[in-house]
C-alpha atoms as a PDB file:
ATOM      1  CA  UNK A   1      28.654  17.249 -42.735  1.00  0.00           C
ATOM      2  CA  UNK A   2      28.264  19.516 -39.876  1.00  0.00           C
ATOM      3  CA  UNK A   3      24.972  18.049 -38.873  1.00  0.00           C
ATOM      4  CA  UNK A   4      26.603  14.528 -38.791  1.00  0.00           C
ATOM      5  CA  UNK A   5      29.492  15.791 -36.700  1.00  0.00           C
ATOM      6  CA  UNK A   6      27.476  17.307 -34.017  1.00  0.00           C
ATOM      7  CA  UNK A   7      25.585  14.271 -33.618  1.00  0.00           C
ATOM      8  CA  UNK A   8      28.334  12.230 -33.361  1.00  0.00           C
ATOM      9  CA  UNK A   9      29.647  14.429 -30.646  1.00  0.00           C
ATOM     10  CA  UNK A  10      26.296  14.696 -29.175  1.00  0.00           C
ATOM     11  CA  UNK A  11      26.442  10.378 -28.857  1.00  0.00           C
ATOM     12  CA  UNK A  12      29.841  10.476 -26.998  1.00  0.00           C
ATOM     13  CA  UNK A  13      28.932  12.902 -24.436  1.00  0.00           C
ATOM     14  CA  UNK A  14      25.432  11.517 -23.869  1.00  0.00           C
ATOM     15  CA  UNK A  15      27.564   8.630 -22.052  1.00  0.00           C
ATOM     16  CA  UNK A  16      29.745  10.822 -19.702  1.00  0.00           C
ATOM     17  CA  UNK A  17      26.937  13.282 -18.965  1.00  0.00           C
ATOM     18  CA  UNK A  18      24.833  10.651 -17.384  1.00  0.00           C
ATOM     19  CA  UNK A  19      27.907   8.978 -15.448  1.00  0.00           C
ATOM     20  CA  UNK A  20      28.891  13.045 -14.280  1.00  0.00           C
ATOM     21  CA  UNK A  21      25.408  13.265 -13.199  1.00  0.00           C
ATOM     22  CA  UNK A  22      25.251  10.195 -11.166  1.00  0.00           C
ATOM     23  CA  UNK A  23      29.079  11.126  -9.502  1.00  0.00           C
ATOM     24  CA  UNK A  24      27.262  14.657  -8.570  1.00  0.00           C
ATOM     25  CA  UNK A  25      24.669  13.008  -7.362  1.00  0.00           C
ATOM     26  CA  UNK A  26      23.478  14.166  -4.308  1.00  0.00           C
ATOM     27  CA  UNK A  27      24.867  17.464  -4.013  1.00  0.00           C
ATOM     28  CA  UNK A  28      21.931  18.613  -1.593  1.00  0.00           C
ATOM     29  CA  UNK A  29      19.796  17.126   0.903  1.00  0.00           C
ATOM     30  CA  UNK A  30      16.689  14.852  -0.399  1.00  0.00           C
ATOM     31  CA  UNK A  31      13.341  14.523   0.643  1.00  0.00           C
ATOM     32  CA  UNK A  32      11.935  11.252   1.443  1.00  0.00           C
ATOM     33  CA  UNK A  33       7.828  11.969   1.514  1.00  0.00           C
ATOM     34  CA  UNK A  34       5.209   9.639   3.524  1.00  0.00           C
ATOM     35  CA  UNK A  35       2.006   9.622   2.991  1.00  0.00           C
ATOM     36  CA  UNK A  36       1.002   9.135   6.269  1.00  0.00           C
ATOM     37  CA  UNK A  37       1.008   9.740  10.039  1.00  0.00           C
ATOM     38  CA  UNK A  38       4.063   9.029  11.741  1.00  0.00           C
ATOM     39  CA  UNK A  39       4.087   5.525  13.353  1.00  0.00           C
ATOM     40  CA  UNK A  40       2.482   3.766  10.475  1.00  0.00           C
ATOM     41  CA  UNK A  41       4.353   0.786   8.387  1.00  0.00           C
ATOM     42  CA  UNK A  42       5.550   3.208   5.736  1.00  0.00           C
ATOM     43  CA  UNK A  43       6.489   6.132   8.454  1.00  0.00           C
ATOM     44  CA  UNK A  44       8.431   3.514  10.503  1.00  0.00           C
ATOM     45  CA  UNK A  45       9.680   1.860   6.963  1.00  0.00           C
ATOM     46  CA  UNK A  46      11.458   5.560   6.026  1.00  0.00           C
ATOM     47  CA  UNK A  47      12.800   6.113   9.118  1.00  0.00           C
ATOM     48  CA  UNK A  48      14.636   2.385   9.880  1.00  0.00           C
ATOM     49  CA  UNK A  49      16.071   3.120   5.784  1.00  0.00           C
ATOM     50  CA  UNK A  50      16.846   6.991   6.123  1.00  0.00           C
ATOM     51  CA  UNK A  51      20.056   6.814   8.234  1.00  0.00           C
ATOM     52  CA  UNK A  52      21.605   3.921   6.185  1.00  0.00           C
ATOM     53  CA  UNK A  53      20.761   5.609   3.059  1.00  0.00           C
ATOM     54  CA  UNK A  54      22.261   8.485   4.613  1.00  0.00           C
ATOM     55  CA  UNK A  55      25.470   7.060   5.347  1.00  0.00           C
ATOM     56  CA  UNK A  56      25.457   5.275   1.693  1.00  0.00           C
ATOM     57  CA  UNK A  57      24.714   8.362   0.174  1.00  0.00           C
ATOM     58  CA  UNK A  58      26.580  11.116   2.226  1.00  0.00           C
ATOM     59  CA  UNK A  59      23.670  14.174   2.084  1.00  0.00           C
ATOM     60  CA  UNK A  60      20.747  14.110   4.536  1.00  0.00           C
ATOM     61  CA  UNK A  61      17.552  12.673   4.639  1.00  0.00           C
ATOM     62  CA  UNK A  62      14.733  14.422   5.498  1.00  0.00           C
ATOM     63  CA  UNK A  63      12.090  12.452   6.054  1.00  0.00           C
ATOM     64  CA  UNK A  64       8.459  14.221   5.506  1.00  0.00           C
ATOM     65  CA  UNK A  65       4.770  12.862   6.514  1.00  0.00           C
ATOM     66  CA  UNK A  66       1.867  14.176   4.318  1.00  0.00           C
ATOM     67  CA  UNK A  67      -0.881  12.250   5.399  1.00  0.00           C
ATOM     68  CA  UNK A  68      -3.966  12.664   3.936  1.00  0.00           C
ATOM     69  CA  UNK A  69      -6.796  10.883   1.495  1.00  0.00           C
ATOM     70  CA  UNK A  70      -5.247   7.250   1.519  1.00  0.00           C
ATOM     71  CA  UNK A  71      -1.744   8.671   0.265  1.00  0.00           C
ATOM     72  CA  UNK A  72      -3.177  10.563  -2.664  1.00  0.00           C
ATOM     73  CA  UNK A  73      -2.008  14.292  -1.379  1.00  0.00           C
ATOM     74  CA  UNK A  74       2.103  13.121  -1.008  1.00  0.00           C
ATOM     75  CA  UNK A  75       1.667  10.820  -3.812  1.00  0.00           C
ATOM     76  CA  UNK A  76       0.423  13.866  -6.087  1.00  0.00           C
ATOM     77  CA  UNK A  77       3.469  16.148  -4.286  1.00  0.00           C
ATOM     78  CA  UNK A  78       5.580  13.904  -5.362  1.00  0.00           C
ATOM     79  CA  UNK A  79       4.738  13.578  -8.891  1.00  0.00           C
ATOM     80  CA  UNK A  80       4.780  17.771  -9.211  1.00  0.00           C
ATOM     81  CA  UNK A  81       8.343  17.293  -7.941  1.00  0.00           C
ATOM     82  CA  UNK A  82      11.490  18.088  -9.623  1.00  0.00           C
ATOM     83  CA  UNK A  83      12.393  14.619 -11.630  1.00  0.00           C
ATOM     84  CA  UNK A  84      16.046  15.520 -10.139  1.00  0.00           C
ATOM     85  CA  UNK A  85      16.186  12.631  -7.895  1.00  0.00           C
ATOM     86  CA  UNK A  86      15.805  14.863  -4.466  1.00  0.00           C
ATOM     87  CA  UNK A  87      12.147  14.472  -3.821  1.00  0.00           C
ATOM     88  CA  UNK A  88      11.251  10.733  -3.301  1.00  0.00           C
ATOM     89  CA  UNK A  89       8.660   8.693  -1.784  1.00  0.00           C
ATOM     90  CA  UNK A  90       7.725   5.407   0.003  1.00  0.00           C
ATOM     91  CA  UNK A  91       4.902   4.104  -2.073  1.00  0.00           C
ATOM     92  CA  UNK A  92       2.626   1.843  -1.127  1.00  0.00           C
ATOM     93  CA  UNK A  93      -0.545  -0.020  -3.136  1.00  0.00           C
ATOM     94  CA  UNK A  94      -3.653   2.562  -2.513  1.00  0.00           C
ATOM     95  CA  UNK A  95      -2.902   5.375  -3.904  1.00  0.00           C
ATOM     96  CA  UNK A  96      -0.811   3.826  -7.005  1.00  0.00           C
ATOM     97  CA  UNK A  97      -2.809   0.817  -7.863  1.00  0.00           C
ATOM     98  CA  UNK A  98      -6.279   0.477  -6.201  1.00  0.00           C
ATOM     99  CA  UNK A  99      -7.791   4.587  -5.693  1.00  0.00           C
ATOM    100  CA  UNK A 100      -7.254   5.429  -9.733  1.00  0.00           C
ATOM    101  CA  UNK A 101      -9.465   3.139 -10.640  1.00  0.00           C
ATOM    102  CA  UNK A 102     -12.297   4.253  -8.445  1.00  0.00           C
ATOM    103  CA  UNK A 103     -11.825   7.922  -8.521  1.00  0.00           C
ATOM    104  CA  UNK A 104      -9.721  10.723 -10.690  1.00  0.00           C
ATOM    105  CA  UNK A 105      -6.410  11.279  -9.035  1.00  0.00           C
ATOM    106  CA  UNK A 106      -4.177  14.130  -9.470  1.00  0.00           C
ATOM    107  CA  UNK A 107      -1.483  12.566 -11.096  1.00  0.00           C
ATOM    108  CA  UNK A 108      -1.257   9.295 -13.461  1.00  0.00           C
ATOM    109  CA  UNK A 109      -0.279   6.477 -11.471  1.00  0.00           C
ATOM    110  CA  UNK A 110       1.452   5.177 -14.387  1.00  0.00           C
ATOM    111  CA  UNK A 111       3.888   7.932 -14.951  1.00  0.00           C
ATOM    112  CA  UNK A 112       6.393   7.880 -11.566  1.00  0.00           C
ATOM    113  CA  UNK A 113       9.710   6.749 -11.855  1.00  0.00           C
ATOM    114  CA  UNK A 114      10.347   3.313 -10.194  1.00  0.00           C
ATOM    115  CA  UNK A 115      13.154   3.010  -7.907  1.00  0.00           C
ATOM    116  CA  UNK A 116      13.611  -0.265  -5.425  1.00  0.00           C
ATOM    117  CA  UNK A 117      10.819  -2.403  -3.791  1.00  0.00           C
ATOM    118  CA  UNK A 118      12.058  -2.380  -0.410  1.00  0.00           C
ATOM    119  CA  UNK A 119       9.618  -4.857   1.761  1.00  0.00           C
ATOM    120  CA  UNK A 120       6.581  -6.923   1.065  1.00  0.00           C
ATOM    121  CA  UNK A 121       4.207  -8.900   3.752  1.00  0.00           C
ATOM    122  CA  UNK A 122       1.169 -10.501   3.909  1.00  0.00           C
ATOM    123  CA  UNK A 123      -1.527  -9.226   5.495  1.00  0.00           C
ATOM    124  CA  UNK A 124      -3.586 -11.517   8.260  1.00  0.00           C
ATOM    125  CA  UNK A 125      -7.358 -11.986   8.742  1.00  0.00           C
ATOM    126  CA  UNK A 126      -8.300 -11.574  12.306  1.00  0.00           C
ATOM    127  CA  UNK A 127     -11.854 -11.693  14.340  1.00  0.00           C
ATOM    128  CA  UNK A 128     -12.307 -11.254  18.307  1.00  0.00           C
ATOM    129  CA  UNK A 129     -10.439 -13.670  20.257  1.00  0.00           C
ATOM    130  CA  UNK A 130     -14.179 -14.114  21.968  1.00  0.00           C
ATOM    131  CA  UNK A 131     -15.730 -14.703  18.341  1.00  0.00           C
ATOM    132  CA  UNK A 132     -17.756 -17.564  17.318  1.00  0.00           C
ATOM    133  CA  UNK A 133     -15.806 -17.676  14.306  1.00  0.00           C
ATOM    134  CA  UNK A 134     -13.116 -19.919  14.164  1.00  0.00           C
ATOM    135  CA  UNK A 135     -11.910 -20.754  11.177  1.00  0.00           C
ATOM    136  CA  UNK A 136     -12.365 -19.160   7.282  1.00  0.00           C
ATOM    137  CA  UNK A 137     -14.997 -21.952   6.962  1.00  0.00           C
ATOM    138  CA  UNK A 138     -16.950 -20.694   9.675  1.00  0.00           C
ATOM    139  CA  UNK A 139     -16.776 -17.441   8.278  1.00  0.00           C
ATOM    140  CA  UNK A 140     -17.832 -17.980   4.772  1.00  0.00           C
ATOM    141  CA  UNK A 141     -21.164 -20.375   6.478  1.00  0.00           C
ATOM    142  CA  UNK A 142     -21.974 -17.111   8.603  1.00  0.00           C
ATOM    143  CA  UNK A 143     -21.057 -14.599   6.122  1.00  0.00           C
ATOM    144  CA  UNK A 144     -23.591 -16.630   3.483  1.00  0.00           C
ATOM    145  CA  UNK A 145     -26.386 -15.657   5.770  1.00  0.00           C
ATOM    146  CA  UNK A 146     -25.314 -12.126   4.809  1.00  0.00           C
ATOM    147  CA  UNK A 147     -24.485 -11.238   8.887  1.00  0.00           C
ATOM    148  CA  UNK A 148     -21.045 -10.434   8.782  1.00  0.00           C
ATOM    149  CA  UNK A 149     -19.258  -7.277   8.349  1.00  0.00           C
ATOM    150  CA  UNK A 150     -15.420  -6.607   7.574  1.00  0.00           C
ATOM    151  CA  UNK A 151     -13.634  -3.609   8.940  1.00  0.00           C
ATOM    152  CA  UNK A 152     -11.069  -1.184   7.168  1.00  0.00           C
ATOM    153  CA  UNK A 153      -8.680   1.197   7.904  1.00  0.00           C
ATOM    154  CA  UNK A 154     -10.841   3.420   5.059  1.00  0.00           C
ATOM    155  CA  UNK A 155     -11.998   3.205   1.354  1.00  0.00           C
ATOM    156  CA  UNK A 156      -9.229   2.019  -1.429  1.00  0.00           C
ATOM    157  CA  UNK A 157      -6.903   0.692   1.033  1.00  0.00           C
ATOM    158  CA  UNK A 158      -5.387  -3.042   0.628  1.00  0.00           C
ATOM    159  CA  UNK A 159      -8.333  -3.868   4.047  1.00  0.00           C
ATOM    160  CA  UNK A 160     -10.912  -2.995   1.476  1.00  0.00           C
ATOM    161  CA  UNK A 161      -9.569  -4.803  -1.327  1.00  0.00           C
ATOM    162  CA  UNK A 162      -8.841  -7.792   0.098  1.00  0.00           C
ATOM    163  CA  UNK A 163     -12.502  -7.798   2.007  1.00  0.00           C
ATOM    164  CA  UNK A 164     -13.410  -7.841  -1.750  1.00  0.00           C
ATOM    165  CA  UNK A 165     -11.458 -10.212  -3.149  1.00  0.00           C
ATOM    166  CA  UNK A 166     -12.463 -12.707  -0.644  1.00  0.00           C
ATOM    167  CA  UNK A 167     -16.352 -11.352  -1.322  1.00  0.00           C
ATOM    168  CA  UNK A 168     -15.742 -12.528  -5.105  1.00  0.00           C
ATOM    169  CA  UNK A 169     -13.639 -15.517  -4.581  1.00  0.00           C
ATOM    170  CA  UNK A 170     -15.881 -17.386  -1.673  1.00  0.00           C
ATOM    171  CA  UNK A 171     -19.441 -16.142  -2.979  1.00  0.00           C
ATOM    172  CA  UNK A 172     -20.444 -14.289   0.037  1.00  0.00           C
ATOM    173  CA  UNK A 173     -20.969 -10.724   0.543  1.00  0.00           C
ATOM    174  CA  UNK A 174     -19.974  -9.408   3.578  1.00  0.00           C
ATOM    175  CA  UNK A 175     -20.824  -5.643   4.476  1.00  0.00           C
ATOM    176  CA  UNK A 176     -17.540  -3.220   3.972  1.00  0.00           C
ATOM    177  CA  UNK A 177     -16.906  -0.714   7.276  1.00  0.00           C
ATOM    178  CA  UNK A 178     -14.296   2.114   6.709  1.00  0.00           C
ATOM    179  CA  UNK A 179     -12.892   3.610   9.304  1.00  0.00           C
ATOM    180  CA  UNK A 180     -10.411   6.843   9.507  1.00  0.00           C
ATOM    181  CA  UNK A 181      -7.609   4.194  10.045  1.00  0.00           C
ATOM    182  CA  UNK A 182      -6.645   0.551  10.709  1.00  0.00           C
ATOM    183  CA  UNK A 183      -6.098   1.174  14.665  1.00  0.00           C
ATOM    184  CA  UNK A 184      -9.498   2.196  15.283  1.00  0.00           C
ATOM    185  CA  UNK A 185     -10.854  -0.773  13.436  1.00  0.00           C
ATOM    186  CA  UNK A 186      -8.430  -2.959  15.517  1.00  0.00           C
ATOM    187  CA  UNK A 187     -10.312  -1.638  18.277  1.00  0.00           C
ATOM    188  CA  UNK A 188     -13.945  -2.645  16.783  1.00  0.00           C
ATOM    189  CA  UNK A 189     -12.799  -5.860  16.088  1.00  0.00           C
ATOM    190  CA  UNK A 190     -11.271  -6.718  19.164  1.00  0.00           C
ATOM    191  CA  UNK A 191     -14.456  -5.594  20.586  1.00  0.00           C
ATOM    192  CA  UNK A 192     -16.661  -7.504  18.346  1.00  0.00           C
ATOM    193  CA  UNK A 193     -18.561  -4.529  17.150  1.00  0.00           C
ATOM    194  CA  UNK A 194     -16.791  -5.503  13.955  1.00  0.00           C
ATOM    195  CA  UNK A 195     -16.629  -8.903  12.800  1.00  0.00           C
ATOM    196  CA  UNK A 196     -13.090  -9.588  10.963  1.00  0.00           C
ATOM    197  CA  UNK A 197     -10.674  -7.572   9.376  1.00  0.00           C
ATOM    198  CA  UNK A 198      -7.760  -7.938   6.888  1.00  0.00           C
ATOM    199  CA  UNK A 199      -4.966  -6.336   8.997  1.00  0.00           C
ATOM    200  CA  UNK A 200      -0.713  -6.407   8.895  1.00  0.00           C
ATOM    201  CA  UNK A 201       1.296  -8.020  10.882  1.00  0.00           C
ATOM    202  CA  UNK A 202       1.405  -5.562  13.323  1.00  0.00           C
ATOM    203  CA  UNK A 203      -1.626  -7.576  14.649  1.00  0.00           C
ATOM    204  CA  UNK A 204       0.723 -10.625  16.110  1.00  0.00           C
ATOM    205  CA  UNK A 205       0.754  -8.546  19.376  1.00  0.00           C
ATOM    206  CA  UNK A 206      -2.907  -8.216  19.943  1.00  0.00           C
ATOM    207  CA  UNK A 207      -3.224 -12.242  18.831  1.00  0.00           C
ATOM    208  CA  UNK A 208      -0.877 -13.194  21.491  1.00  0.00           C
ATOM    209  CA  UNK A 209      -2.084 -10.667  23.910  1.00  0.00           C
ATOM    210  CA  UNK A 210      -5.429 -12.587  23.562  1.00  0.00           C
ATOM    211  CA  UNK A 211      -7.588  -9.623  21.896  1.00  0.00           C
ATOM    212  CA  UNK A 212      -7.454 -11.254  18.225  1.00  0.00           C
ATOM    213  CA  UNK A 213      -7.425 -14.660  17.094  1.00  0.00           C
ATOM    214  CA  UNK A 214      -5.830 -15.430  13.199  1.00  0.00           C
ATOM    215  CA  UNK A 215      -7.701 -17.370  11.054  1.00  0.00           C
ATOM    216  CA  UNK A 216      -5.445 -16.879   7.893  1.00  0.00           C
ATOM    217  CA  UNK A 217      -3.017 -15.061   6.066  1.00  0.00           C
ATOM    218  CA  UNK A 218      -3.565 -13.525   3.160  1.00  0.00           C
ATOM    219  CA  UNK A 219       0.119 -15.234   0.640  1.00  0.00           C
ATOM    220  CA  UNK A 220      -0.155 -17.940  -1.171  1.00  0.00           C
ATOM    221  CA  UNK A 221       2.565 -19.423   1.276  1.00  0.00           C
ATOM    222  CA  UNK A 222       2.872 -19.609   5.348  1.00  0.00           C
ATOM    223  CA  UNK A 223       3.929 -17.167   7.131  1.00  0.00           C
ATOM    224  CA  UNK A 224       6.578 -17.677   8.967  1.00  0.00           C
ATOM    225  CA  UNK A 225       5.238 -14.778  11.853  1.00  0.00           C
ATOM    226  CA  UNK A 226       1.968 -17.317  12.059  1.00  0.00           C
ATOM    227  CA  UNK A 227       3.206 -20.495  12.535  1.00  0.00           C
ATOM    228  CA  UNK A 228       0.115 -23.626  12.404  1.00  0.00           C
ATOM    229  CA  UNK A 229      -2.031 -20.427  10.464  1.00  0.00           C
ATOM    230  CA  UNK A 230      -3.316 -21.496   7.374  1.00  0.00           C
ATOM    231  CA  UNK A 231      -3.623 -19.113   4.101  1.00  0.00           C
ATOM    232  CA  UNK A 232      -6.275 -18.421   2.358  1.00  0.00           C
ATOM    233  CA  UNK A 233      -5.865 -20.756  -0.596  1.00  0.00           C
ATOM    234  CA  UNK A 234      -5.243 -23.520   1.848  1.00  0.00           C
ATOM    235  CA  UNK A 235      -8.400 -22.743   3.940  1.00  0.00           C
ATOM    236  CA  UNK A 236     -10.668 -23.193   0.908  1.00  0.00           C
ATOM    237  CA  UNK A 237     -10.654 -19.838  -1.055  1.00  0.00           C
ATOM    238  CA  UNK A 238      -8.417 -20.559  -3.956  1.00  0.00           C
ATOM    239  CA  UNK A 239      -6.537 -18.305  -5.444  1.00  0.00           C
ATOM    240  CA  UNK A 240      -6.567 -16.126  -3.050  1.00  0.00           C
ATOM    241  CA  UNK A 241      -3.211 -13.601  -2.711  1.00  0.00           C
ATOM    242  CA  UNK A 242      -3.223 -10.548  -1.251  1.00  0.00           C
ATOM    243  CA  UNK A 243       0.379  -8.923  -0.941  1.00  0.00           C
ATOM    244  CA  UNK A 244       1.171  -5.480   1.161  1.00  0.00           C
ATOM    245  CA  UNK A 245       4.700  -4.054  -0.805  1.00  0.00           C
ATOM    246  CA  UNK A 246       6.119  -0.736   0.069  1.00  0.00           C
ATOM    247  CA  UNK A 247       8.531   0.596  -2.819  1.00  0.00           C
ATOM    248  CA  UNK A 248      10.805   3.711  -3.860  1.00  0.00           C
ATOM    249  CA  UNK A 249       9.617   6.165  -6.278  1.00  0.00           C
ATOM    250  CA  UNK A 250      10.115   9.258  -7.588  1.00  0.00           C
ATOM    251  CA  UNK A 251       8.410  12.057  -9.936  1.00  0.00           C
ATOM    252  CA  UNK A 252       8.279  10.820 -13.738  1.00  0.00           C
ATOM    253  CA  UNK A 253      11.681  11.224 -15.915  1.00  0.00           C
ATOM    254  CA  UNK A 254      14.327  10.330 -12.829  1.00  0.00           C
ATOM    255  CA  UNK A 255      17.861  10.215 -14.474  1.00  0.00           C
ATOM    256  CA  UNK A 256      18.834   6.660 -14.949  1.00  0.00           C
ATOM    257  CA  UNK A 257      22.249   6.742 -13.365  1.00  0.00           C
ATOM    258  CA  UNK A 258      20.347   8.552 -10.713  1.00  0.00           C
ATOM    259  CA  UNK A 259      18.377   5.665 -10.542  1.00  0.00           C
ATOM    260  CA  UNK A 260      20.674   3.085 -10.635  1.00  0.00           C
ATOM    261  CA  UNK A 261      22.846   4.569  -7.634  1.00  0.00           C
ATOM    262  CA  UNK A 262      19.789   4.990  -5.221  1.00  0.00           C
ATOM    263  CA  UNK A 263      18.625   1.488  -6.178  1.00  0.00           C
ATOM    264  CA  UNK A 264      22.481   0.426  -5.532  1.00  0.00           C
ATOM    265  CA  UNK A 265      22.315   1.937  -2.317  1.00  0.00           C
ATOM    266  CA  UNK A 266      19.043   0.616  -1.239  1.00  0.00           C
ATOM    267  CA  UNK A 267      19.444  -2.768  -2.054  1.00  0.00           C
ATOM    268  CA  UNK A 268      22.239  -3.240   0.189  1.00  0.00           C
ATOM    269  CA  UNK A 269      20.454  -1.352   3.131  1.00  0.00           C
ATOM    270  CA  UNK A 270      17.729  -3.960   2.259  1.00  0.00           C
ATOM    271  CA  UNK A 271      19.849  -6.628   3.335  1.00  0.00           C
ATOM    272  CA  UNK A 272      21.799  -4.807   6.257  1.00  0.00           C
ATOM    273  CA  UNK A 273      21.142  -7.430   9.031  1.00  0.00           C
ATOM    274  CA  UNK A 274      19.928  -4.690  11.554  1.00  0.00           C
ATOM    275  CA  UNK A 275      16.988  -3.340   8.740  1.00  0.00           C
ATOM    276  CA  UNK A 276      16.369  -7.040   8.029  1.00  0.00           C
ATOM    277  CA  UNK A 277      15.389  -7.331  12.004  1.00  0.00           C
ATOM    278  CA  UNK A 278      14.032  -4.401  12.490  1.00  0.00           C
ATOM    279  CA  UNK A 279      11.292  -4.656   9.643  1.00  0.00           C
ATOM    280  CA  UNK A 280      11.147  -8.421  10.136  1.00  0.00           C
ATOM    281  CA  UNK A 281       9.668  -6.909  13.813  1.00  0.00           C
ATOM    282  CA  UNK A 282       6.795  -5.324  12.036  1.00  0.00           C
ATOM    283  CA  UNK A 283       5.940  -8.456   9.873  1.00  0.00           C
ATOM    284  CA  UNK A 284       8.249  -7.154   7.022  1.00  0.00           C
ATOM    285  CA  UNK A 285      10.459  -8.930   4.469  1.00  0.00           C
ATOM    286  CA  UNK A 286      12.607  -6.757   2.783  1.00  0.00           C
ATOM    287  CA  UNK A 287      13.603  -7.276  -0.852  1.00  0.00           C
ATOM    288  CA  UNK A 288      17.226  -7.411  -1.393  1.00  0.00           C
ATOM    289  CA  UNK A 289      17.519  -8.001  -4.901  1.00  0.00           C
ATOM    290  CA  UNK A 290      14.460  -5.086  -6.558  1.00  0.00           C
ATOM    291  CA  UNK A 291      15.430  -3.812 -10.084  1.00  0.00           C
ATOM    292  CA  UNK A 292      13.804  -0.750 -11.105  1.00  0.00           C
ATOM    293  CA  UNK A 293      12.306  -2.647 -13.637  1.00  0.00           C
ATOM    294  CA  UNK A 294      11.044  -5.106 -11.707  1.00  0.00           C
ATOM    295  CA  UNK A 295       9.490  -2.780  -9.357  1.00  0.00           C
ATOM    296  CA  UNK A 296       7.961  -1.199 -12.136  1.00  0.00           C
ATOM    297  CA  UNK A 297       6.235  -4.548 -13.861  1.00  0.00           C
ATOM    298  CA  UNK A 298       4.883  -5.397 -10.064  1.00  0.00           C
ATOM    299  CA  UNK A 299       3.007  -1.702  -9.887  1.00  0.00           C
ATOM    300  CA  UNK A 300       1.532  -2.004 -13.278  1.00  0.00           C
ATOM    301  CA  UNK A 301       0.284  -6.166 -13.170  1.00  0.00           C
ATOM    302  CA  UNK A 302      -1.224  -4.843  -9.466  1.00  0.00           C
ATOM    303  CA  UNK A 303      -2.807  -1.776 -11.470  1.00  0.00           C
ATOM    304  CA  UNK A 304      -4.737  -4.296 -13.697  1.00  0.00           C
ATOM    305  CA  UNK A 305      -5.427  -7.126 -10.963  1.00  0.00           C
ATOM    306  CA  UNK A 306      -7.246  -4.420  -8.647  1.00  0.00           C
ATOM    307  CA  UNK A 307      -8.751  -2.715 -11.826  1.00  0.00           C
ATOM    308  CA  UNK A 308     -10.329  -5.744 -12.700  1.00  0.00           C
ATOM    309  CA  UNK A 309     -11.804  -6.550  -9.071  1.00  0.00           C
ATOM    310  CA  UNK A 310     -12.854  -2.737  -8.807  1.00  0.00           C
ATOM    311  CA  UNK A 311     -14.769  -3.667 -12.304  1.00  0.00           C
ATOM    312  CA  UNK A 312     -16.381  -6.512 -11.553  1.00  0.00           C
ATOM    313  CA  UNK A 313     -17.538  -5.988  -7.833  1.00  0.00           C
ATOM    314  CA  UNK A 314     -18.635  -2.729  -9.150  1.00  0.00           C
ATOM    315  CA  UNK A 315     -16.777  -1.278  -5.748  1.00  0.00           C
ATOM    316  CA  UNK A 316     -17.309   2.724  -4.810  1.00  0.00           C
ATOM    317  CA  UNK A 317     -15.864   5.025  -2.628  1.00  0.00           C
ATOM    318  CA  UNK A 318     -18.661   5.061   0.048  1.00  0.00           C
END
C-alpha cells in the first residue's frame, strides 16, 4: 500500500520537477564550446547566435574555441560535461559523423544530446580561375587519366569526404591532399599547385575576385549564392549530395524541458531577420523550424551514409 502510494506521488511530481527545472533554467552563465579557431563558419556561427540567445535567455554566453584534431578535443569536452544544460556546443559533421568511423574517438558520437540544427549549406567545387578545367566533365576526362589531385582543409573533414564521394560516384580516383586547414588549400588551388577543392561558400569572394572559378555545388538543388552553377547531379554525377549543417548539442542525458526551452529560443533567433542576413553572408541558411528529434535522425542517417563511403573506399587517416 505504501509502495503504491509513493509511486503515485513519485508520478505527480515527476511533471512539476521537470517544468521547475526548465523555469530555473539558466541560473548561471553557459558555455557555448567551438571546436575551432576563431573566424571559422562555426566560430563566426556562435558568435552572430550568442547575443540573441543571450537576450532570449537572460544569463551570459561565453563563447569558447578549442580547436584541435578536426573538432574531436571540444567535441570530447563536451561530452565529459555536466548534462545540466550549461556546457554546449556548435557541432558540425567531422567529428560526429565522418572521424568515428575511421579512428577511436573519445566519446561515442551517438550518445550527445541533440538540441537545434541551426544552418545548413552546400559546399562548392572550385579549380584556378587560370585552370584548364572547366566544367565537372572536364574534370572527370582529366581525373580518368589519374592526374588530378583534390585539396582539403585536413583528413575526416566534409573536403575529404566529398573528394570521395565524387571518387566513387564518377569512377575516377583523384589523389586526396590534406592540409592544416581549408585557407591554405584555398591558396594551393588558386595557385594551381592544387587542382580542385570542395570548399564553402565562403569561396564566392575569391570566384568573383577572379582567383577561383565554380564548376558545381555540391545540393541536390541550385544555389541560390551561384546563380547559372550547376550541381553535381545535374553535371553528370548522380546522386551526388553533399550537405555542410552546423547544429546544437550538448553532453548525453540534457533535461528535456531544458531542451525544449533552448531549442525554443534558438529557433526563433534562427529566423531573426538580422541572423538570417548575417549567415546568409557566409553562404548559410539557417533552419527555423529544427526539432531535437529531427536534429537527432539527421546526425545518425549522416553517421551511416559516411560509414558506408569510409567502408567501401576503404578511406584512412593519412
Amino acid at each position: 500500500m505504501l509502495s503504491s502510494l509513493l509511486a503515485g506521488l513519485i508520478g505527480v511530481c515527476l511533471p512539476f520537477a521537470g517544468s521547475a527545472q526548465a523555469n530555473d533554467f539558466p541560473s548561471k552563465p553557459i558555455n557555448l564550446i567551438v571546436g575551432f579557431p576563431p573566424g571559422g563558419g562555426a566560430d563566426v556561427l556562435a558568435r552572430t547566435v550568442a547575443p540573441k540567445l543571450e537576450k532570449a535567455l537572460g544569463t551570459p554566453i561565453v563563447v569558447e574555441n578549442r580547436p584541435g584534431a578536426s573538432g574531436v578535443i571540444a567535441t570530447a569536452a563536451t561530452a565529459r560535461a555536466n548534462s545540466d544544460g550549461y556546457t554546449l556546443y556548435v557541432a558540425t559533421p567531422g567529428s560526429l559523423t565522418m572521424l568515428p568511423s575511421m579512428q577511436e574517438t573519445p566519446y561515442d558520437p551517438a550518445e550527445f544530446t541533440a538540441v537545434s540544427l541551426m544552418v545548413t549549406m552546400p559546399n562548392v567545387l572550385v579549380t584556378s580561375a587560370k585552370s584548364e578545367i572547366n566544367s565537372v566533365e572536364d574534370l572527370i576526362r582529366k581525373a580518368s587519366s589519374g592526374d588530378v589531385n583534390y585539396a582539403s582543409g585536413g583528413n575526416g573533414t566534409i573536403g575529404q569526404m566529398a573528394g570521395e564521394l565524387f571518387n566513387m560516384l564518377a569512377g575516377v580516383k583523384m589523389r586526396h591532399i590534406p592540409y592544416r586547414g581549408t585557407s591554405p588549400a584555398l591558396v594551393d588551388v588558386a595557385s594551381g599547385i592544387s587542382d580542385v577543392i570542395f570548399s564553402d561558400p565562403s569561396t564566392k569572394a575569391l570566384i568573383s575576385g577572379g582567383k577561383l572559378k565554380a564548376l558545381a555545388v555540391t545540393s541536390l538543388t541550385p544555389s541560390p549564392d551561384f546563380p547559372g552553377v550547376p550541381t553535381l547531379d545535374e553535371a553528370g554525377v548522380k546522386g551526388f549530395e553533399v550537405v555542410n549543417w552546423y547544429g546544437m548539442i550538448g553532453p548525453k542525458g540534457m533535461p528535456e524541458a531544458v531542451v525544449a526551452k533552448l531549442n525554443a529560443a534558438l529557433v526563433k533567433i534562427m529566423a531573426d531577420e538580422d541572423v538570417v542576413k548575417a549567415l546568409a553572408a557566409q553562404g548559410g541558411m539557417t533552419a527555423t523550424s529544427s526539432t531535437p528529434e529531427e536534429f537527432a535522425k539527421l546526425m545518425a542517417s549522416e553517421r551511416a551514409k559516411w560509414a558506408d563511403l569510409i567502408k567501401k573506399a576503404n578511406i584512412k587517416l593519412e
